[in-house]
C-alpha atoms as a PDB file:
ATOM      1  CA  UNK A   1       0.000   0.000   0.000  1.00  0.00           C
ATOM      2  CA  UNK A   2       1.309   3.526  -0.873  1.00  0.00           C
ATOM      3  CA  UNK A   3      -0.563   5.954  -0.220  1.00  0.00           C
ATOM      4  CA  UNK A   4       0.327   6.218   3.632  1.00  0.00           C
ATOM      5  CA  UNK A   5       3.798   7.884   2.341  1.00  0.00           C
ATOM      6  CA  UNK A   6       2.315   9.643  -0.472  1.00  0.00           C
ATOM      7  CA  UNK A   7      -0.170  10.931   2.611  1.00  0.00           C
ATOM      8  CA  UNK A   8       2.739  11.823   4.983  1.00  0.00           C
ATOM      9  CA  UNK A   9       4.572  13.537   1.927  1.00  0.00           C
ATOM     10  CA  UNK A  10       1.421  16.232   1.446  1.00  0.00           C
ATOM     11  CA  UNK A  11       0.609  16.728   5.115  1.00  0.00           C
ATOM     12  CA  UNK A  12       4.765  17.661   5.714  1.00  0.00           C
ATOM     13  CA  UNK A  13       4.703  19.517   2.211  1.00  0.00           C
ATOM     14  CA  UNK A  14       1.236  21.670   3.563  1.00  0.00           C
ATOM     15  CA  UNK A  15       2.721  22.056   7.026  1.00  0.00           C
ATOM     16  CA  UNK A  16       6.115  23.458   6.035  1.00  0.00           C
ATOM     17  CA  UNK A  17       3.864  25.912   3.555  1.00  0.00           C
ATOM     18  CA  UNK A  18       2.414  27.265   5.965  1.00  0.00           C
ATOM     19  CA  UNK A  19       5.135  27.632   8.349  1.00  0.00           C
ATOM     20  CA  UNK A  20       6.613  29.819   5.817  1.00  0.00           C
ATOM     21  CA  UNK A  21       3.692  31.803   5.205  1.00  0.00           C
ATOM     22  CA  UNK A  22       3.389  32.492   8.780  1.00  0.00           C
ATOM     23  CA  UNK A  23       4.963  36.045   9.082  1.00  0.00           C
ATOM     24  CA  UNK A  24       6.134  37.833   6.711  1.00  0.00           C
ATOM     25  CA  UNK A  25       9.767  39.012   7.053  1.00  0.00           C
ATOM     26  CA  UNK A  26       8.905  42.768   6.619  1.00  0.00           C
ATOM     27  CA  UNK A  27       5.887  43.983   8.253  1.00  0.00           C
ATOM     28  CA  UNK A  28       3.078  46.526   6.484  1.00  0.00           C
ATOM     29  CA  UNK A  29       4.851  49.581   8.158  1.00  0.00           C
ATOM     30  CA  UNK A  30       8.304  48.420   6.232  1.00  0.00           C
ATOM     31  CA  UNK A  31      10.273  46.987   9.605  1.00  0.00           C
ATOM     32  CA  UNK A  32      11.528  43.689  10.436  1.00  0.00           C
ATOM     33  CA  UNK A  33       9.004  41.334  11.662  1.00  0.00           C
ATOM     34  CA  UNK A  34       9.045  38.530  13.434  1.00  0.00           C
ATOM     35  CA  UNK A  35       6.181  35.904  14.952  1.00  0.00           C
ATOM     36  CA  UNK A  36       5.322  36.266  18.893  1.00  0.00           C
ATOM     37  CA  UNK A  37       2.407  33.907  20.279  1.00  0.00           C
ATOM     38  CA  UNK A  38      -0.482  35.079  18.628  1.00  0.00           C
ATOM     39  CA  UNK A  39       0.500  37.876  17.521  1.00  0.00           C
ATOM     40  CA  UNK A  40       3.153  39.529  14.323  1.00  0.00           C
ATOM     41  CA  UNK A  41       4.928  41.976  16.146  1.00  0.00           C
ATOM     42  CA  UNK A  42       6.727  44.849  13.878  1.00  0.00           C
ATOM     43  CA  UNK A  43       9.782  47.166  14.736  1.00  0.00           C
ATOM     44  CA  UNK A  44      10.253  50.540  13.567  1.00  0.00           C
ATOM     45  CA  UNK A  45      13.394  52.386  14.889  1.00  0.00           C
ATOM     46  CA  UNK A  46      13.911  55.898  14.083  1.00  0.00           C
ATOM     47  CA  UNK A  47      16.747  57.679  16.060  1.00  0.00           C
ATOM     48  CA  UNK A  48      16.091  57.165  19.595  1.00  0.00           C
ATOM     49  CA  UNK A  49      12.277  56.348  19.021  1.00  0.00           C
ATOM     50  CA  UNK A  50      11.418  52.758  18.878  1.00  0.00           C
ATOM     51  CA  UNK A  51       7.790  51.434  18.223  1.00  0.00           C
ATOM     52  CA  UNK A  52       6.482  48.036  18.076  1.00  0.00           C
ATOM     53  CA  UNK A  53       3.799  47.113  15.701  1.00  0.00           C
ATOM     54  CA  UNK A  54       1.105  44.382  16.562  1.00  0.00           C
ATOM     55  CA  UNK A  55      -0.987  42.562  14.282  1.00  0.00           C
ATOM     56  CA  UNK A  56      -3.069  38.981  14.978  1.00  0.00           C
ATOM     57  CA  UNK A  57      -2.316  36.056  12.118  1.00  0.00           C
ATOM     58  CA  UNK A  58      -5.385  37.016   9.946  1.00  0.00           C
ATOM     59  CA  UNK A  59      -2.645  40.415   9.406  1.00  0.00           C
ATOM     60  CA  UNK A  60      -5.668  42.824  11.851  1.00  0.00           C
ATOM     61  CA  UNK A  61      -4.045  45.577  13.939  1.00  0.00           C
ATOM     62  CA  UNK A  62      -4.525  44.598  17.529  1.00  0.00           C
ATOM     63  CA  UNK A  63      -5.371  47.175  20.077  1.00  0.00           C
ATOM     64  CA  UNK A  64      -2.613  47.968  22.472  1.00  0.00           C
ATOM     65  CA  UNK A  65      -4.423  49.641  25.064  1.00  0.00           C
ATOM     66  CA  UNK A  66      -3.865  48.169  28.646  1.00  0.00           C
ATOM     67  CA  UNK A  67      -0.498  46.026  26.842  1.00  0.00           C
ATOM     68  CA  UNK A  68       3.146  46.910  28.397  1.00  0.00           C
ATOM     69  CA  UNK A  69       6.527  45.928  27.163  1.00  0.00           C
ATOM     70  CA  UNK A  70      10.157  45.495  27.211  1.00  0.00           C
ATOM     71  CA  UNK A  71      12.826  45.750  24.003  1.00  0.00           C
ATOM     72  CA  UNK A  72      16.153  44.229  24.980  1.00  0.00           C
ATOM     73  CA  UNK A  73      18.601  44.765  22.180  1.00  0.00           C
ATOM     74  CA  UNK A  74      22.582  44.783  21.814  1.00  0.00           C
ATOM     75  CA  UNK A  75      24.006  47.974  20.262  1.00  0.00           C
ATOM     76  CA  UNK A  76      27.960  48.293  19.628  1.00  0.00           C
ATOM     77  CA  UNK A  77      28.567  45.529  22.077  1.00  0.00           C
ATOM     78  CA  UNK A  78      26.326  47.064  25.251  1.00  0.00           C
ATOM     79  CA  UNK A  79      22.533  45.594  26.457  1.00  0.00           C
ATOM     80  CA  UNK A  80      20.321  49.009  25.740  1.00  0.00           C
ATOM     81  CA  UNK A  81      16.825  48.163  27.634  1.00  0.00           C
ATOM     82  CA  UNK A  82      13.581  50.499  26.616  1.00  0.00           C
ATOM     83  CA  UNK A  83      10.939  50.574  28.001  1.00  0.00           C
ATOM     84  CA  UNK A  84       7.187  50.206  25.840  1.00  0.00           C
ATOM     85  CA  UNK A  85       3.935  51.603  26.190  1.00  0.00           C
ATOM     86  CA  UNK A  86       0.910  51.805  24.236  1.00  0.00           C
ATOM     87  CA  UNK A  87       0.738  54.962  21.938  1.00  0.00           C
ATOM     88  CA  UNK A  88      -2.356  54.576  19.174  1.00  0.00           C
ATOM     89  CA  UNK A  89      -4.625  51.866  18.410  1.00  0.00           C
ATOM     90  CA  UNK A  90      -1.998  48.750  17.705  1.00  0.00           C
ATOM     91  CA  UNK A  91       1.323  50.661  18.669  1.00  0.00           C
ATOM     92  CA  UNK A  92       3.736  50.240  21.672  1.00  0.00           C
ATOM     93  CA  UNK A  93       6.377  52.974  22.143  1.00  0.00           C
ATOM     94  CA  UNK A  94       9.717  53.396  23.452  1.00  0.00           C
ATOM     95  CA  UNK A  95      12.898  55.973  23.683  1.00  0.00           C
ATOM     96  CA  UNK A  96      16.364  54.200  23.790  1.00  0.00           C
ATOM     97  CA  UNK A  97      19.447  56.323  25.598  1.00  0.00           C
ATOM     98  CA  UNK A  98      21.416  55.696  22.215  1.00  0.00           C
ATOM     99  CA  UNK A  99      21.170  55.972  18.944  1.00  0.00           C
ATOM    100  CA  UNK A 100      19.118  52.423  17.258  1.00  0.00           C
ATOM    101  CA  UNK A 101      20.041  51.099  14.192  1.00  0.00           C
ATOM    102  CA  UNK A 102      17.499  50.550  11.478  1.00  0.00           C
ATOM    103  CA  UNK A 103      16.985  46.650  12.222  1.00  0.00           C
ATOM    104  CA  UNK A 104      18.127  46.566  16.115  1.00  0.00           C
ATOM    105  CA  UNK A 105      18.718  42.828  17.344  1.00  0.00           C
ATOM    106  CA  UNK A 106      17.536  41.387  20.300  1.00  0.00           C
ATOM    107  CA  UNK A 107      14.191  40.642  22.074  1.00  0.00           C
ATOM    108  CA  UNK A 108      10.929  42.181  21.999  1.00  0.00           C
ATOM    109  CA  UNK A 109       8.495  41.288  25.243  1.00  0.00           C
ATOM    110  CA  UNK A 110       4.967  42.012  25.669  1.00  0.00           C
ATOM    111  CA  UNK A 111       2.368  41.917  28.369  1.00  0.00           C
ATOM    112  CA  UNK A 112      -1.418  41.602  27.786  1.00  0.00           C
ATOM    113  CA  UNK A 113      -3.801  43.051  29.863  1.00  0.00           C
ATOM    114  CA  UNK A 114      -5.264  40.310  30.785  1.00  0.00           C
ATOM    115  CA  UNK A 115      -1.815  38.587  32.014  1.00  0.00           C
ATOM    116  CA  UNK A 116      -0.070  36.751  29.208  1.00  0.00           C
ATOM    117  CA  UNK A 117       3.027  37.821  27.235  1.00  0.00           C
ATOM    118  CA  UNK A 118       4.391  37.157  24.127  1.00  0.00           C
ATOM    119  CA  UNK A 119       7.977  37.457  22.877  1.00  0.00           C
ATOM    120  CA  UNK A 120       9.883  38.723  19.449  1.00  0.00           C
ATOM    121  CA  UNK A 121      13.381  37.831  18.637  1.00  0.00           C
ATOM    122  CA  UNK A 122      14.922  40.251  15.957  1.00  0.00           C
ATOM    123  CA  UNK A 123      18.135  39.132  14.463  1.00  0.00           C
END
């Protein structure tokens, strides 16, 4: 009997389809993107000024109100921590004490108002 591999072949070939459909690599506001939980979560660094896009998997904005969070990200060798809070309807914003670069590395944490988090790596 073959179809049992044939059968394993198309359920691996759909799953790793849509593992790579899952986020895209560059989010609707043109930053790096990268999966968290439930959520696509999308940097934009500008200067100083960092904010954090979020978006659910259907690619809706997701209200931020009541959400808190923490960007940990390594700039010329030193740990720069900023701080996040919501600014407009699916925003989180932050100030750095340096300078980010356009695509800053490191990890992206966020709290839900109702308890949960969910966490961004950037690379």
């Amino acid at each position: 009997m073959k179809s049992p591999p044939v059968l394993a072949a198309a359920i691996l070939l759909a799953m790793s389809a849509a593992a790579l459909a899952h986020a895209p690599k560059i989010g609707v506001n043109g930053g790096p993107q990268s999966n968290a939980g439930p959520y696509h979560m999308e940097l934009i660094a500008k200067e100083k000024s960092l904010d954090v896009y979020l978006r659910d998997h259907g690619d809706k904005s997701v209200a931020t109100a009541g959400f808190a969070g923490t960007a940990i990200f390594v700039i010329d060798g030193k740990s720069e921590r900023i701080e996040l809070k919501p600014t407009g309807d699916n925003r989180l914003t932050g100030t750095a004490s340096v300078a980010l670069p356009k695509e800053p590395a490191g990890v992206v944490r966020v709290t839900m108002p109702g308890g949960g988090s969910a966490q961004g790596q950037f690379k």
